[in-house]
Protein backbone atom coordinates (compact mmCIF):
# COMPACT_ATOMS: atom_id res chain seq x y z
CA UNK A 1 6.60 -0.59 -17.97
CA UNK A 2 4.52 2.06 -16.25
CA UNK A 3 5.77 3.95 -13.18
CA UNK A 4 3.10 4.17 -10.14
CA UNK A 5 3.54 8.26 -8.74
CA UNK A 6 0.21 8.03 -6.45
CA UNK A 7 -1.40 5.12 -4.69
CA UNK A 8 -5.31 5.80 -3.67
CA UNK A 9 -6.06 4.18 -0.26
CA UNK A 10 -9.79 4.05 0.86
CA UNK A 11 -10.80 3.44 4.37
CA UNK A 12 -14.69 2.93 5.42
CA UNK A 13 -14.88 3.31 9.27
CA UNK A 14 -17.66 2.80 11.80
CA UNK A 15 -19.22 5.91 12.93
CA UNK A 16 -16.97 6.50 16.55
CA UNK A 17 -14.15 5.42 13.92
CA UNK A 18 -13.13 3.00 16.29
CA UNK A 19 -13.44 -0.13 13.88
CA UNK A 20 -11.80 0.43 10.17
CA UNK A 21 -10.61 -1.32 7.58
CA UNK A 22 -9.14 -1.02 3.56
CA UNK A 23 -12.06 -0.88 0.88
CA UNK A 24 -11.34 -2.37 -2.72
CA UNK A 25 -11.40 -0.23 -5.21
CA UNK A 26 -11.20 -0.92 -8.85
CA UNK A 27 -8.02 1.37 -9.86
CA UNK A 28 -5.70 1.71 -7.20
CA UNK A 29 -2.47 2.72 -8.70
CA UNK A 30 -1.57 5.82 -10.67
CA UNK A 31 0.93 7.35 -13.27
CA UNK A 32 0.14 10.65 -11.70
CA UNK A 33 -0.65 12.60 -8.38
CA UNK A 34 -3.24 13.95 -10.80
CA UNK A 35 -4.81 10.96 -12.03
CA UNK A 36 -5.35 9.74 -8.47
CA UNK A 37 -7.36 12.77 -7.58
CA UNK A 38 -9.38 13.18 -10.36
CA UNK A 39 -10.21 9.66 -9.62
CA UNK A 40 -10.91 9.59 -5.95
CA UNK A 41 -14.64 10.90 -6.36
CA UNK A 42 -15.65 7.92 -8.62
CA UNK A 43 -13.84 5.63 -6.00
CA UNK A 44 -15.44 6.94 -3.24
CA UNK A 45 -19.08 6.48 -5.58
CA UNK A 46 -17.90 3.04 -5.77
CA UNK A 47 -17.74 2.20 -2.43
CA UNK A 48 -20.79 4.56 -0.87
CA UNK A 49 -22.73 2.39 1.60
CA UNK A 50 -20.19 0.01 2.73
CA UNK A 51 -19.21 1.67 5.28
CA UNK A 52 -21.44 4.43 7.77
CA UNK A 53 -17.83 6.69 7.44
CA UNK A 54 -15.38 6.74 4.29
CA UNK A 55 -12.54 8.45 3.36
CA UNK A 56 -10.31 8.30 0.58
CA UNK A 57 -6.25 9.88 0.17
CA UNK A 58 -3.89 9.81 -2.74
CA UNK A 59 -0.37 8.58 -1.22
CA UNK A 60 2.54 9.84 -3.14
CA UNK A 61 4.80 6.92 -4.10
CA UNK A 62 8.63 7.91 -5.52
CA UNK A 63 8.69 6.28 -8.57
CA UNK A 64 12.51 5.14 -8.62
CA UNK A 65 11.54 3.44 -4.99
CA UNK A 66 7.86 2.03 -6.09
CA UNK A 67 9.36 -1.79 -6.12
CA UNK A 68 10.57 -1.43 -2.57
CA UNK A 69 7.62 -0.16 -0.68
CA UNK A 70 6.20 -3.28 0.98
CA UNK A 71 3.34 -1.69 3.27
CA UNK A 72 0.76 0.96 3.80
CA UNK A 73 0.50 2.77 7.30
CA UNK A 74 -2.72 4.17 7.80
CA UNK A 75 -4.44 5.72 10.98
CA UNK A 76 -7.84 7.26 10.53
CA UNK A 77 -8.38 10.77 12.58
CA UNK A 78 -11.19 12.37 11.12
CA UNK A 79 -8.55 12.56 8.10
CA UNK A 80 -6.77 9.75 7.18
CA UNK A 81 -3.27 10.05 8.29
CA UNK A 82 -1.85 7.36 5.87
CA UNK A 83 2.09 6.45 3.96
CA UNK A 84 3.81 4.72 1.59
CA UNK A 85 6.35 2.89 3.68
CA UNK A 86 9.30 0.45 3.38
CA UNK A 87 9.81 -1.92 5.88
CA UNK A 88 13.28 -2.29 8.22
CA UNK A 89 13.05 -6.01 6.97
CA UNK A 90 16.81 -7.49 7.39
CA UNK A 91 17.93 -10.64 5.02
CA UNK A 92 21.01 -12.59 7.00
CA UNK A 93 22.74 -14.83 4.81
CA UNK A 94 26.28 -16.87 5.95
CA UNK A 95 28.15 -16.72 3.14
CA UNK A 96 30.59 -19.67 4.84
CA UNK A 97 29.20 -22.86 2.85
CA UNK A 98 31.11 -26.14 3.55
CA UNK A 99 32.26 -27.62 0.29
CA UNK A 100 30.80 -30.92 -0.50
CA UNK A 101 32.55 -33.16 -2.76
CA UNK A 102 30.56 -35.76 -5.05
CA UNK A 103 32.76 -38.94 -3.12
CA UNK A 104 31.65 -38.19 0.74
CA UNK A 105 27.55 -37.31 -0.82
CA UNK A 106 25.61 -40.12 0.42
């Protein structure tokens, strides 16, 4: 099983960068920091002319946490200000579970 260390996150923006969203890109998870960035210029090839502004970031991901992270934050400045997050998601379970016996069943 590989291990994901970088995630590469491309945003195309309008021009006032006021309307943005996530491009597709064909390889989106890494092995390394490394791989992501040698990749980023042939990602952001890909892409040129779908959007009038685009930028591109590798995200670092913790490889002992990479089945946990749930979301990607991202908030273009003129830079990309972008994580790797886990959500505060909460599970409830009641662990009190009436009995049922296979005479009262209906």
């Amino acid at each position: 099983m590989e291990h994901i260390a970088a995630v590469l996150l491309v945003i195309g923006c309008s021009n006032t960068m006021t309307e943005c969203r996530e491009l597709p890109v064909s390889v989106s998870v890494f092995e390394t920091a490394q791989e992501c960035t040698a990749a980023r210029p042939f990602a952001l090839h890909d892409v040129q002319g779908q959007a009038p502004r685009i930028i591109a970031k590798c995200l670092s991901v913790d490889p002992a946490l990479e089945d946990d992270y749930d979301r990607i934050v991202w908030n273009p400045d003129g830079t990309l200000d972008a994580s790797v997050e886990i959500s505060d998601l909460e599970v409830a379970s009641n662990g009190a579970r009436p009995e049922k016996d296979s005479l009262s069943q209906q």
